[in-house]
PDB file of N, CA and C in Angstrom:
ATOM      1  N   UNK A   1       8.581  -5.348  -1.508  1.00  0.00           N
ATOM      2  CA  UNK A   1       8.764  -3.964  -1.890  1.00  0.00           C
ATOM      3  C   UNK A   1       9.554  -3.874  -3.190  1.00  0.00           C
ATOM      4  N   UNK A   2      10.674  -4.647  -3.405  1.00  0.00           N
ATOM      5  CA  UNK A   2      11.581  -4.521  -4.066  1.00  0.00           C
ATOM      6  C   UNK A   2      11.079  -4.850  -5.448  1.00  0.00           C
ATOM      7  N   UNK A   3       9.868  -6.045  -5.494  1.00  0.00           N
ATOM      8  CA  UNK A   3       8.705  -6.530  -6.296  1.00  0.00           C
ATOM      9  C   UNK A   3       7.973  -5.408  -6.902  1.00  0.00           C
ATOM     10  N   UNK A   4       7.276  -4.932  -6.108  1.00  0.00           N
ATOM     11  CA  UNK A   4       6.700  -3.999  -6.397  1.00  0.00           C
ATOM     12  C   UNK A   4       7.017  -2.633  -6.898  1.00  0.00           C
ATOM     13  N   UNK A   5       8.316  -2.141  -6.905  1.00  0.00           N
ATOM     14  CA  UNK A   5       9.105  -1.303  -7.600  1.00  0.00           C
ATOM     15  C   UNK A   5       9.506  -1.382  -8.653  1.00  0.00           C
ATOM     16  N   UNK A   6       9.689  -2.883  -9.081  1.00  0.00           N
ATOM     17  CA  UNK A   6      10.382  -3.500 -10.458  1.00  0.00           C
ATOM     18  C   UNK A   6       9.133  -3.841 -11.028  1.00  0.00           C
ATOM     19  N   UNK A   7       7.804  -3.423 -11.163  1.00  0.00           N
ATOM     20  CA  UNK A   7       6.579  -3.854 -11.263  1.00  0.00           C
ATOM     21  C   UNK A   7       6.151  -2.397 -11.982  1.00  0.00           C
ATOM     22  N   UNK A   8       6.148  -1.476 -11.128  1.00  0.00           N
ATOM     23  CA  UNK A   8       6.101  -0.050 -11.680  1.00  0.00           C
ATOM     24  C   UNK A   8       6.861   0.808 -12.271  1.00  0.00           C
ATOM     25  N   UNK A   9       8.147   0.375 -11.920  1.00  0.00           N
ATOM     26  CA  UNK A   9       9.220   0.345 -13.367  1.00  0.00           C
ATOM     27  C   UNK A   9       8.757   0.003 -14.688  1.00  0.00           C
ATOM     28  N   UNK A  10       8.526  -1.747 -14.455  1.00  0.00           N
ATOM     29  CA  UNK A  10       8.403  -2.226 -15.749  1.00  0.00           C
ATOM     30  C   UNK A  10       7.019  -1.493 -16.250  1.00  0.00           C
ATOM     31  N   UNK A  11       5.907  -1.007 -15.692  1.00  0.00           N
ATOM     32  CA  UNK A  11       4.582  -0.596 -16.056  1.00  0.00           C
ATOM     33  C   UNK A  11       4.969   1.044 -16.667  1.00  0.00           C
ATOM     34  N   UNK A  12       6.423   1.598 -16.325  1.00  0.00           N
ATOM     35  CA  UNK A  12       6.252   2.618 -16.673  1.00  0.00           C
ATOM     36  C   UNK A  12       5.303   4.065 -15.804  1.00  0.00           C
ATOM     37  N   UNK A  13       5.200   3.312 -14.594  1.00  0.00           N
ATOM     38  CA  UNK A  13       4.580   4.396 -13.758  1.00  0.00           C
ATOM     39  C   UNK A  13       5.116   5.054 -13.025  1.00  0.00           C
ATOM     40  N   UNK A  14       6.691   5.003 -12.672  1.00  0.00           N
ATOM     41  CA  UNK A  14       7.161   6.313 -11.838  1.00  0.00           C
ATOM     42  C   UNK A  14       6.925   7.357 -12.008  1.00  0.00           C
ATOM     43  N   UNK A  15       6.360   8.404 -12.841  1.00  0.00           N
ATOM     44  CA  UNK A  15       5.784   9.270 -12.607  1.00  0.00           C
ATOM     45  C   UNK A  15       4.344   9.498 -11.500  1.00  0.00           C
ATOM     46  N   UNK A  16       3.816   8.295 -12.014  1.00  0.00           N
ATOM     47  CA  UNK A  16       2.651   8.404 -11.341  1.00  0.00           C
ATOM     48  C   UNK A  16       2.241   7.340  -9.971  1.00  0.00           C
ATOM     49  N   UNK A  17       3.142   6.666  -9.593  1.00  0.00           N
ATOM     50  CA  UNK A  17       3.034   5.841  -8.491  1.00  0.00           C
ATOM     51  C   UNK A  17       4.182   5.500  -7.725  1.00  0.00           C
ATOM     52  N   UNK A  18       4.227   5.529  -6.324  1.00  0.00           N
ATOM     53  CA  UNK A  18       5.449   5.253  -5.759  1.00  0.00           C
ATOM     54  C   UNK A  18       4.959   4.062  -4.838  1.00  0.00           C
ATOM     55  N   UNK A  19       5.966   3.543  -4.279  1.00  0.00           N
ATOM     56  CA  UNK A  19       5.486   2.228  -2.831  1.00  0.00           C
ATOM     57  C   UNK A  19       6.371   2.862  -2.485  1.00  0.00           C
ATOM     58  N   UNK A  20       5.233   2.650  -1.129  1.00  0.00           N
ATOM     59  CA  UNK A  20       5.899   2.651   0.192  1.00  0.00           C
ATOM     60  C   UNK A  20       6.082   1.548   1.131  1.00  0.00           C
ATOM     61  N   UNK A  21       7.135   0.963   1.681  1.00  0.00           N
ATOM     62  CA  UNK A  21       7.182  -0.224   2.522  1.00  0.00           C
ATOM     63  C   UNK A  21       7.103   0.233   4.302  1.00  0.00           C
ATOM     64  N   UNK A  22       6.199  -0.227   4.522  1.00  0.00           N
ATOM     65  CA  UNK A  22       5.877   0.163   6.025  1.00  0.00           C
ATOM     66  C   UNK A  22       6.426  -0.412   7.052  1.00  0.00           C
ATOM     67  N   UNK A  23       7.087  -1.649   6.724  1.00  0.00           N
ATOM     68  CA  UNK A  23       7.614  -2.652   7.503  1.00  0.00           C
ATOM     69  C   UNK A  23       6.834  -3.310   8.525  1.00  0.00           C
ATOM     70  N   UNK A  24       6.337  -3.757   8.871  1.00  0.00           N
ATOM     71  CA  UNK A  24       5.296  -4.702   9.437  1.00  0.00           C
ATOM     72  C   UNK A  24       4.223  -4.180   9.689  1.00  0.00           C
ATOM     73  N   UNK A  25       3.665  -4.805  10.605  1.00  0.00           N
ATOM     74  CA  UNK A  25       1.535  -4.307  10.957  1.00  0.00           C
ATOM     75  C   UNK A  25       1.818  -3.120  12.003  1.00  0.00           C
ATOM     76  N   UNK A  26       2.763  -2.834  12.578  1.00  0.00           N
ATOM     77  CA  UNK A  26       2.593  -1.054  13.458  1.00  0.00           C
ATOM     78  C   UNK A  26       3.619  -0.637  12.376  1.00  0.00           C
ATOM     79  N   UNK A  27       2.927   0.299  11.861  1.00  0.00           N
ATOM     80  CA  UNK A  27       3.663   1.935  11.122  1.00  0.00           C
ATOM     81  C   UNK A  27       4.134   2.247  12.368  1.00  0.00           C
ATOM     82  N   UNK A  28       5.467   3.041  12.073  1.00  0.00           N
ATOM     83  CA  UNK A  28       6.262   3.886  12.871  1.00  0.00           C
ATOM     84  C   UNK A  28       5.931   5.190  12.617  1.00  0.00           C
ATOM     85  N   UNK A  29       5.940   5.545  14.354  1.00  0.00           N
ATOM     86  CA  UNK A  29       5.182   6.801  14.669  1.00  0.00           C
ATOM     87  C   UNK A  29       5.664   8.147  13.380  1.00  0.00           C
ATOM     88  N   UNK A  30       6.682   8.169  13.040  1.00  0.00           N
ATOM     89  CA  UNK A  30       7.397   9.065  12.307  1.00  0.00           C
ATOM     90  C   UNK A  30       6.632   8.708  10.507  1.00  0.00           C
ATOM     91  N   UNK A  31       6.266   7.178  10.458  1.00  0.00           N
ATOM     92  CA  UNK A  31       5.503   7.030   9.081  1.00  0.00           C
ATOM     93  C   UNK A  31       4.342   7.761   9.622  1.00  0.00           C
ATOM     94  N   UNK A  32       3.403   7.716  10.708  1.00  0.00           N
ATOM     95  CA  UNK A  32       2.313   7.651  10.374  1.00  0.00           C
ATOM     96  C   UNK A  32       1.843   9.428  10.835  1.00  0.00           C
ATOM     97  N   UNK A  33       2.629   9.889  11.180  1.00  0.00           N
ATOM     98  CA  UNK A  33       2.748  11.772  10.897  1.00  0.00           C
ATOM     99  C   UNK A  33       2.610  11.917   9.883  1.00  0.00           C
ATOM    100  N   UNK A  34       3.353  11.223   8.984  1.00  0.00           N
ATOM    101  CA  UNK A  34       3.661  11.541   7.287  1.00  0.00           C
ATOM    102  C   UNK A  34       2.487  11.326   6.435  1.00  0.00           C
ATOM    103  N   UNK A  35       1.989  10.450   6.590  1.00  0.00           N
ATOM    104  CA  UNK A  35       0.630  10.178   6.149  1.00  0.00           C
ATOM    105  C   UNK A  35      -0.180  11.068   6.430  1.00  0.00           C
ATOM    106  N   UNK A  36      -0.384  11.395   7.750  1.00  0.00           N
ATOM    107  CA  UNK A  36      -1.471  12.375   8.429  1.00  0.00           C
ATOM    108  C   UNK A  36      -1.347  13.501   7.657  1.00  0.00           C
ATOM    109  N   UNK A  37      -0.565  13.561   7.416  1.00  0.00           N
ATOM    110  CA  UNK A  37       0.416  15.399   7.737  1.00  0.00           C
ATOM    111  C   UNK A  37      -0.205  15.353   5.443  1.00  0.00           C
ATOM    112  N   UNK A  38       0.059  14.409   4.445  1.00  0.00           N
ATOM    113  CA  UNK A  38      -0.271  14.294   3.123  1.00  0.00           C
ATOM    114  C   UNK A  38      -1.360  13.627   2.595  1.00  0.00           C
ATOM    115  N   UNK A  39      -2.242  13.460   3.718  1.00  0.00           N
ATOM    116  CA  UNK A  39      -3.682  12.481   3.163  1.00  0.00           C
ATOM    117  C   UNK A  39      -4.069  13.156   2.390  1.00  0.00           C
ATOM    118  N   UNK A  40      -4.353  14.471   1.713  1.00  0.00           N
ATOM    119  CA  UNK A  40      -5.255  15.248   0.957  1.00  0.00           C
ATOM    120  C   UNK A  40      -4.455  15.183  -0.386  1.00  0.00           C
ATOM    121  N   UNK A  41      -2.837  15.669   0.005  1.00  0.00           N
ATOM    122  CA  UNK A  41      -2.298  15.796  -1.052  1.00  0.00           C
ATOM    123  C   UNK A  41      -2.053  14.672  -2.281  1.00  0.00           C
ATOM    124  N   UNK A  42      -2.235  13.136  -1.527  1.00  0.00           N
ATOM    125  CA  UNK A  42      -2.377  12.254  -2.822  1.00  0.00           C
ATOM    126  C   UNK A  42      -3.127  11.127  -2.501  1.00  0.00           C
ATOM    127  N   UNK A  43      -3.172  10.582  -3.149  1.00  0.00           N
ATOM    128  CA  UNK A  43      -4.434   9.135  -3.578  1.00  0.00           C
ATOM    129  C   UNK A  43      -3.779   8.013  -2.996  1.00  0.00           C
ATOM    130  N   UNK A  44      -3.948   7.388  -1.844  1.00  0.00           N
ATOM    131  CA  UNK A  44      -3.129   6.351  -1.483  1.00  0.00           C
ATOM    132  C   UNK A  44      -4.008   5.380  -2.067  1.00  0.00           C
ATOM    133  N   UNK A  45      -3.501   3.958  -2.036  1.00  0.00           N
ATOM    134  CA  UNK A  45      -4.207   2.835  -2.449  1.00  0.00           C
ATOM    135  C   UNK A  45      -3.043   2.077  -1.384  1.00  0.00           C
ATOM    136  N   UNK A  46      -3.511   1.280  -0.692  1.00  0.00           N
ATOM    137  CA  UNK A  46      -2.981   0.257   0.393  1.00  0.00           C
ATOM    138  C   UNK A  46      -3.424  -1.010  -0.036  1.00  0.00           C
ATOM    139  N   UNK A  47      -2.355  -1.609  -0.116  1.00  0.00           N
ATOM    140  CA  UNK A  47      -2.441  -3.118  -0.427  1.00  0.00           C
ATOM    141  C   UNK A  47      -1.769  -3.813   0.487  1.00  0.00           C
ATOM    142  N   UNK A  48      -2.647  -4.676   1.197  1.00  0.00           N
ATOM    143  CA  UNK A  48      -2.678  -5.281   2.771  1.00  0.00           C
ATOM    144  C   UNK A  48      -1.797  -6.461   2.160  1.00  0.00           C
ATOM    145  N   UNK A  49      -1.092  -7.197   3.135  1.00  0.00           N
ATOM    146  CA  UNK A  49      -1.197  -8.444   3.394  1.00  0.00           C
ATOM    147  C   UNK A  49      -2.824  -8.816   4.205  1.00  0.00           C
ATOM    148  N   UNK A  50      -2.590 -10.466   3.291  1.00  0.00           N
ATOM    149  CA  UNK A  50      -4.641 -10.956   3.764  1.00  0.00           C
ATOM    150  C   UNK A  50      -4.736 -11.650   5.784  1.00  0.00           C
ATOM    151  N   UNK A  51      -3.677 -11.183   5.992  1.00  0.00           N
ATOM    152  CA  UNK A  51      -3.724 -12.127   7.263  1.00  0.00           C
ATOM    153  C   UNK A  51      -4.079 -10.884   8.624  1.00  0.00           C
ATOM    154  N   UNK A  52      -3.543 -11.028   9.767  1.00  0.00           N
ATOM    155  CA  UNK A  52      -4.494 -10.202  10.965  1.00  0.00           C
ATOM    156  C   UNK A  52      -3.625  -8.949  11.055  1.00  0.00           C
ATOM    157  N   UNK A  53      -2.636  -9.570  10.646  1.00  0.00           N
ATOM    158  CA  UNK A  53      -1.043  -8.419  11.101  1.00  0.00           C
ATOM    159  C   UNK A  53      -0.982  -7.623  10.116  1.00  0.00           C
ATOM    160  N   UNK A  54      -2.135  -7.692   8.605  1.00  0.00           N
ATOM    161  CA  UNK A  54      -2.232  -6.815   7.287  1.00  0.00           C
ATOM    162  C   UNK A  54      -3.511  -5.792   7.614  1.00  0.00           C
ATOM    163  N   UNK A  55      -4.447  -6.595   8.765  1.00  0.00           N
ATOM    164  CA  UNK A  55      -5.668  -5.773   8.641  1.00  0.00           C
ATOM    165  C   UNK A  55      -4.927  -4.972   9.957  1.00  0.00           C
ATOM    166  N   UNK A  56      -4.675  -5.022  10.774  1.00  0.00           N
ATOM    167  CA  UNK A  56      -4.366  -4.274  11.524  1.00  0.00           C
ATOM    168  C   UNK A  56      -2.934  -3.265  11.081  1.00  0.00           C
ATOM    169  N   UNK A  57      -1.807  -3.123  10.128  1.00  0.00           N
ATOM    170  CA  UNK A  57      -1.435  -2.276   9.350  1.00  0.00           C
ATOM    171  C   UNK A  57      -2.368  -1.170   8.565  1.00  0.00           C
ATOM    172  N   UNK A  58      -3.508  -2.229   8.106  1.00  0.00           N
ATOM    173  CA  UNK A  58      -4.658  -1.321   7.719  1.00  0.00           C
ATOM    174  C   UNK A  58      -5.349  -0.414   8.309  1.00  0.00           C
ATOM    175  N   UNK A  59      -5.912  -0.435   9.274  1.00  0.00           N
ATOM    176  CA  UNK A  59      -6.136  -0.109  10.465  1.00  0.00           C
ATOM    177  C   UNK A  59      -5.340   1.146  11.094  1.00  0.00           C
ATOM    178  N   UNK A  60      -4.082   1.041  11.237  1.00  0.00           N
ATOM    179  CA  UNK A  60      -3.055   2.395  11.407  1.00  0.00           C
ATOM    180  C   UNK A  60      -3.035   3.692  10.996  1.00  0.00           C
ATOM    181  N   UNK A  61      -3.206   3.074   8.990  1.00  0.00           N
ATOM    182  CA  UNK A  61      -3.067   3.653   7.819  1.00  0.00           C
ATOM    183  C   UNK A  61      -4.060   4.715   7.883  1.00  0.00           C
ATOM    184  N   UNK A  62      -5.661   3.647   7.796  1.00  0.00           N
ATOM    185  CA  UNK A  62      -6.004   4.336   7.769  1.00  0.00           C
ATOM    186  C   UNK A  62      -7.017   5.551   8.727  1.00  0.00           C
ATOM    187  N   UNK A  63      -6.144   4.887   9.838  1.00  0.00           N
ATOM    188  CA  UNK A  63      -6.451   6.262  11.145  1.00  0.00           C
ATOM    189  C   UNK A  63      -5.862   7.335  10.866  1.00  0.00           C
ATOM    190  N   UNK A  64      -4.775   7.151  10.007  1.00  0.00           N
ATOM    191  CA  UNK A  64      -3.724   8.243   9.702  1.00  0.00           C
ATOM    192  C   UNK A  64      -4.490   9.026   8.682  1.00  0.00           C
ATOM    193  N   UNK A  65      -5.118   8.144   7.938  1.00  0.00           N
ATOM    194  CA  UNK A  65      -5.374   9.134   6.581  1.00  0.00           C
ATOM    195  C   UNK A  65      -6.700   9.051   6.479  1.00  0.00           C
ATOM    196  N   UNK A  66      -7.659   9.579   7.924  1.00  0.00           N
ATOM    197  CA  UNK A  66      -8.270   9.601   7.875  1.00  0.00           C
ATOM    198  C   UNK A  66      -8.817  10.939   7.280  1.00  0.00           C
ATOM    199  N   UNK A  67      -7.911  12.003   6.811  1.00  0.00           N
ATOM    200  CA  UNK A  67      -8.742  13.338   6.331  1.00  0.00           C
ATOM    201  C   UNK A  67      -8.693  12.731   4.539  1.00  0.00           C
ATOM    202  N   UNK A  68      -8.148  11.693   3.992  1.00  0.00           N
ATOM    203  CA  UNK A  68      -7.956  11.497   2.605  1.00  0.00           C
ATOM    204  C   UNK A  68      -8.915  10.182   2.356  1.00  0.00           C
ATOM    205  N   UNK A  69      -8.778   9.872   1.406  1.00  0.00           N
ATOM    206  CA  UNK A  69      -9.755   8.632   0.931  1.00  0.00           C
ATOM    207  C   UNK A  69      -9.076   7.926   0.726  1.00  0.00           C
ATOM    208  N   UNK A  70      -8.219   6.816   1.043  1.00  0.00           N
ATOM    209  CA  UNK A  70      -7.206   5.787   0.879  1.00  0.00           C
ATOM    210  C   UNK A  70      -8.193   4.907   0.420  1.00  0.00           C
ATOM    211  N   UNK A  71      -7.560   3.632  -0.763  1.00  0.00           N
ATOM    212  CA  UNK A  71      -8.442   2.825  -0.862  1.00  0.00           C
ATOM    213  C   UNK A  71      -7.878   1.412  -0.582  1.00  0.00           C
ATOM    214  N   UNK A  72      -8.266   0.709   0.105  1.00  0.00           N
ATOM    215  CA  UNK A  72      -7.459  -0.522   0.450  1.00  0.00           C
ATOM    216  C   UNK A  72      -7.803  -1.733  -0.309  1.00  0.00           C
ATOM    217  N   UNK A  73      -6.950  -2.437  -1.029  1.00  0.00           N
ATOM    218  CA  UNK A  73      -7.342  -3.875  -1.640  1.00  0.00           C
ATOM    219  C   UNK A  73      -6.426  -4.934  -1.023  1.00  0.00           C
ATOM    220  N   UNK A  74      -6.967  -5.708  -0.940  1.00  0.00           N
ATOM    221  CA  UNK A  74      -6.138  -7.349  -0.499  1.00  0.00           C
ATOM    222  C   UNK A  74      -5.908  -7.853  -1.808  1.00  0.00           C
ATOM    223  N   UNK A  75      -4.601  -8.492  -2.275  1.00  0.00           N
ATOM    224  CA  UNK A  75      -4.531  -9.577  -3.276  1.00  0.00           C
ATOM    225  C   UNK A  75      -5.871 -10.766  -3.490  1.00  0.00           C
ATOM    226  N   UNK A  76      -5.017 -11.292  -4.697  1.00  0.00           N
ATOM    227  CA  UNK A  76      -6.469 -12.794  -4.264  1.00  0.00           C
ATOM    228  C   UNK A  76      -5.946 -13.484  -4.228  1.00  0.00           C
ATOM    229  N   UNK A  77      -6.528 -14.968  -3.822  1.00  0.00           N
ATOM    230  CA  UNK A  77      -6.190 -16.029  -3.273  1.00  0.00           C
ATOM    231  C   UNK A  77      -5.298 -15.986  -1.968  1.00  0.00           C
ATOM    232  N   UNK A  78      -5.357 -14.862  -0.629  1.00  0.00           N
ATOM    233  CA  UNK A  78      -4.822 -15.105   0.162  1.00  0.00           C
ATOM    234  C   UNK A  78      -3.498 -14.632   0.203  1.00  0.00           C
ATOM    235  N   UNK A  79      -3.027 -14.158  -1.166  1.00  0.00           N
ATOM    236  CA  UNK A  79      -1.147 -13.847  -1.125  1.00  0.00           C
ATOM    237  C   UNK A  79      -1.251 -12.828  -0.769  1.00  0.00           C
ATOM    238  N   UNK A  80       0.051 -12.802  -0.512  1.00  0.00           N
ATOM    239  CA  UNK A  80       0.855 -11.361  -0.153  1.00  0.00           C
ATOM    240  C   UNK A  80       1.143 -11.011  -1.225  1.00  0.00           C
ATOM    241  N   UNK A  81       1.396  -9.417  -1.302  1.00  0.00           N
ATOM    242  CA  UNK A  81       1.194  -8.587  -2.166  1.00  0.00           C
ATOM    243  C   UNK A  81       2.046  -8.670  -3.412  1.00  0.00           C
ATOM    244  N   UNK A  82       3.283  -9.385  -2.906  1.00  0.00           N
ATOM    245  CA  UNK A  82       4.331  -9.222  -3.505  1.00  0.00           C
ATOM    246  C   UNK A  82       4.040 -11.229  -4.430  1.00  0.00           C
ATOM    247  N   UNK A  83       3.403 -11.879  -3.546  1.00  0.00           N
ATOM    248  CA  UNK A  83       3.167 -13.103  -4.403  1.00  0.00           C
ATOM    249  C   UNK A  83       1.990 -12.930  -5.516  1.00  0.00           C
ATOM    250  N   UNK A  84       1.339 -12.085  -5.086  1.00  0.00           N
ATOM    251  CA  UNK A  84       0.248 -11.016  -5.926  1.00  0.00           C
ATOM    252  C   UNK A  84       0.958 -10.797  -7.256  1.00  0.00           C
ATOM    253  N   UNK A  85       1.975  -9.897  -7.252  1.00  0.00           N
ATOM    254  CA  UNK A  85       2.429  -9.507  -8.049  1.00  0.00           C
ATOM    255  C   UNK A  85       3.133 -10.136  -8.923  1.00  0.00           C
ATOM    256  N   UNK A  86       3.888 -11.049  -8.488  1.00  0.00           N
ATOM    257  CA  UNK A  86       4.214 -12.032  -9.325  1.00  0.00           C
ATOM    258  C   UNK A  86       3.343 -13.012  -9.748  1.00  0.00           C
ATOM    259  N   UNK A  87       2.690 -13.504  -9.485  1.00  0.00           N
ATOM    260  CA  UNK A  87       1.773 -14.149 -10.369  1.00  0.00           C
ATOM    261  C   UNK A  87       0.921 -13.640 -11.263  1.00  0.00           C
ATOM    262  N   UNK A  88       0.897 -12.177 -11.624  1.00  0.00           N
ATOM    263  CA  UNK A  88       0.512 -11.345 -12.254  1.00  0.00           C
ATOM    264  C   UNK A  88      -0.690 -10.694 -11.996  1.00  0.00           C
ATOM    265  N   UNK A  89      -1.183 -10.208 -11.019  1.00  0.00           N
ATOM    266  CA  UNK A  89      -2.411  -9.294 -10.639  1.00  0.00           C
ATOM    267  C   UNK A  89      -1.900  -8.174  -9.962  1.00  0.00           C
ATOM    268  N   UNK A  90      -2.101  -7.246 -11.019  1.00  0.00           N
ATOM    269  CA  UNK A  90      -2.130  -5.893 -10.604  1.00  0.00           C
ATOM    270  C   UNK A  90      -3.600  -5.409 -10.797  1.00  0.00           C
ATOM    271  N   UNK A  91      -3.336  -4.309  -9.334  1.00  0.00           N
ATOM    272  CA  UNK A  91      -4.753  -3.577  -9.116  1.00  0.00           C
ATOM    273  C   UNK A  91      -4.941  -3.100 -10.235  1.00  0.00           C
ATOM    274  N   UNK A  92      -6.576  -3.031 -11.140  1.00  0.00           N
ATOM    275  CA  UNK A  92      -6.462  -2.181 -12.149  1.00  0.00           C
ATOM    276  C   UNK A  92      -7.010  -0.660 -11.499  1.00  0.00           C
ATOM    277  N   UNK A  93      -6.816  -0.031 -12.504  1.00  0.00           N
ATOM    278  CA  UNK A  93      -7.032   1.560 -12.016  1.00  0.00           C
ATOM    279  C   UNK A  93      -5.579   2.553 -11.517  1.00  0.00           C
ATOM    280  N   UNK A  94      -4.674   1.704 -11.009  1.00  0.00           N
ATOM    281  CA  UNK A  94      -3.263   1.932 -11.009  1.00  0.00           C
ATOM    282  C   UNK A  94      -2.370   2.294 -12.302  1.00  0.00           C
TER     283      UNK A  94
END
């Protein structure tokens, strides 16, 4: 998370992008109201961890936001998002 903040810092996108850290593969009931409750109001993009405990976070998300169009990407080569990021692949379109 902390990666990924110092990522959109450095990109200059706080205006236009925030992370959210969900803390593991079950969203908490109180995250996933929140989602429900703002699917329309903005553009999520979910970036999984590639393993079972990322697709099933996925999975939560996007039951939650099911009235919005979330778009989900996995890193490549298998990393986590945050090893993603440091090795330098950011989603483009972000």
């Amino acid at each position: 998370m902390l990666v990924t903040a110092q990522i959109i810092q450095d990109k200059k996108l706080q205006r236009e992008v925030c992370a959210v850290y969900t803390n593991g593969a079950m969203v908490a009931s109180p995250m996933l109201k929140w989602f429900k409750e703002h699917a329309q109001q903005y553009d999520f993009v979910l970036i999984r961890d590639p393993d079972e405990a990322g697709r099933s976070w996925e999975n939560h998300l996007k039951d939650a936001l099911a009235d919005g169009k979330p778009i989900t990407l996995t890193p490549p080569d298998h990393l986590d998002p945050d090893e993603a990021f440091l090795s330098g692949w950011w989603p483009s379109g972000i």
